[in-house]
Protein backbone atom coordinates (compact mmCIF):
# COMPACT_ATOMS: atom_id res chain seq x y z
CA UNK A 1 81.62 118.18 107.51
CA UNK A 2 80.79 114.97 105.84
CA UNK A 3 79.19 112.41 108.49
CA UNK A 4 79.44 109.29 109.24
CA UNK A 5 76.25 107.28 106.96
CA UNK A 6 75.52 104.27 109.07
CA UNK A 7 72.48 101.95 110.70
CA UNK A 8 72.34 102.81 113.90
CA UNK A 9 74.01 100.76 116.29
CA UNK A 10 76.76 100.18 113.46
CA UNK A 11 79.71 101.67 115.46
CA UNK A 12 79.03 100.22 118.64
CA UNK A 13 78.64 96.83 117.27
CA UNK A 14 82.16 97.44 115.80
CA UNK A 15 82.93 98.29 119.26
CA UNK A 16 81.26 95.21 120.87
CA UNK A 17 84.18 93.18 119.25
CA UNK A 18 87.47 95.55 118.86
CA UNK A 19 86.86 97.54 122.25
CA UNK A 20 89.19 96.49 124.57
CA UNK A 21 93.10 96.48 124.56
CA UNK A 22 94.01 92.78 123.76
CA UNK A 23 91.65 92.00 120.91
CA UNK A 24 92.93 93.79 118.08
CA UNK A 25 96.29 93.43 118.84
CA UNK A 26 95.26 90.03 118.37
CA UNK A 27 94.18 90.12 114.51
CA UNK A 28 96.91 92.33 114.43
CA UNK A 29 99.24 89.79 115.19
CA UNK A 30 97.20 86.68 112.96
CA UNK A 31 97.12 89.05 110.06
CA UNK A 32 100.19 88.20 108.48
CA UNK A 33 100.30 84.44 109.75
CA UNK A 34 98.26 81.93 111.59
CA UNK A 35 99.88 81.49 115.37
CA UNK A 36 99.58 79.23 118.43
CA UNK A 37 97.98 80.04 121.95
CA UNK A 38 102.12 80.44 122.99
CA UNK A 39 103.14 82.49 120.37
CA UNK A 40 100.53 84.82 120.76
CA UNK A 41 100.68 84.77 124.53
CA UNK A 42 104.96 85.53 123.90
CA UNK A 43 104.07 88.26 121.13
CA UNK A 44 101.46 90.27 123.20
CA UNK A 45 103.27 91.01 126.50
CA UNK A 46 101.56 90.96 129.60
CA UNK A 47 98.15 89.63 128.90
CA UNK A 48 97.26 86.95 131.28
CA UNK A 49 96.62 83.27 129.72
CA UNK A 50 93.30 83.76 131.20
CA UNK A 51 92.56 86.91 128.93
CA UNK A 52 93.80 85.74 126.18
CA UNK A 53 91.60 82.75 126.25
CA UNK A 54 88.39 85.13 126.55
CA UNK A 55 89.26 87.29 123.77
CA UNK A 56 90.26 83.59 121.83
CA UNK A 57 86.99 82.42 122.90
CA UNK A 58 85.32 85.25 121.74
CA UNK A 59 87.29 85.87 118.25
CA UNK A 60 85.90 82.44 117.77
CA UNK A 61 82.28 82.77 118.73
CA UNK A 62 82.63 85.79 116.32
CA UNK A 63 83.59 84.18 113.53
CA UNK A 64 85.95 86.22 113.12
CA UNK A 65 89.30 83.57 113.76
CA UNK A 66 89.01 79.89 113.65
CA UNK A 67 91.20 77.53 115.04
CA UNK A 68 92.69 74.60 112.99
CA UNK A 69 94.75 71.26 114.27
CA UNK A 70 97.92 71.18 112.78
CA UNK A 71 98.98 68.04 115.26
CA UNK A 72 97.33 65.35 116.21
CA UNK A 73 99.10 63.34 118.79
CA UNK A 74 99.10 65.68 121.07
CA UNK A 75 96.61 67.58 119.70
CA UNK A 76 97.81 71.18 118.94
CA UNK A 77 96.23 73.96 117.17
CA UNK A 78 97.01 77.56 115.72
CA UNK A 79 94.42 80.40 114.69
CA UNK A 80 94.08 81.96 111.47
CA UNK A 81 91.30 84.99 110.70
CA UNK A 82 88.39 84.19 108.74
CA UNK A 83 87.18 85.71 105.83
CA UNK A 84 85.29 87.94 108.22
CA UNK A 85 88.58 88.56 109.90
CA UNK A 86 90.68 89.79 107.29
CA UNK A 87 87.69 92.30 106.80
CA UNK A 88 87.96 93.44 110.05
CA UNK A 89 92.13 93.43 109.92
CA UNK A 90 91.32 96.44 106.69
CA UNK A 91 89.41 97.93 109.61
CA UNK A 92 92.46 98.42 111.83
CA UNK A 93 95.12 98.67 108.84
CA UNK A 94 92.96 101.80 108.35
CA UNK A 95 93.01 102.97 112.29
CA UNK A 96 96.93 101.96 112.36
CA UNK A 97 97.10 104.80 109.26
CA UNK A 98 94.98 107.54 111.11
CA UNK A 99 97.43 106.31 114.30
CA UNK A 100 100.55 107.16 112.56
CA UNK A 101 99.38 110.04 110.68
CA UNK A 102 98.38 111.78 114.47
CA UNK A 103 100.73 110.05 116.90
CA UNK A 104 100.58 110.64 120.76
């Protein structure tokens, strides 16, 4: 059986960002197009606002989405993945695969 050749630590860090429910649901749902706080909050139903401003927050300490103003009086914004984001949206393409191929 052919192993997995990582650092150690490698799959948890991966886990440090993806391991909850919400989060990759959420570069899930930026992958194709960038999206507002509302349209993700209508698109992923029943997180709380309050969640998904953590898992916002965090995407963004992360690097991984950024958010960008597309109005300026009033100010509104919508998120788009990074660079490092669309890496990590290959990631889940790739679990979404192995998720089809074995469903429930």
């Amino acid at each position: 059986m052919k192993t997995l050749e990582t650092k150690p630590g490698c799959i948890q860090r991966a886990l440090e960002v993806l391991g909850d429910k919400w989060t990759p649901l959420i570069i899930r749902d930026l992958s194709s197009n960038p999206a507002t706080f509302s349209a993700l909050e209508a698109s992923l139903t029943g997180i709380s606002p309050r969640t998904l401003s953590q898992r916002i927050d965090m995407l963004e300490s992360e690097k991984i989405i950024k958010k960008e103003c597309y109005c300026e009086r009033p100010p509104r914004f919508e998120y788009v993945l990074t660079e490092k984001g669309k890496d990590l949206q290959k990631v889940l393409s790739q679990m979404a695969s192995w998720g089809a191929k074995y469903p429930v």
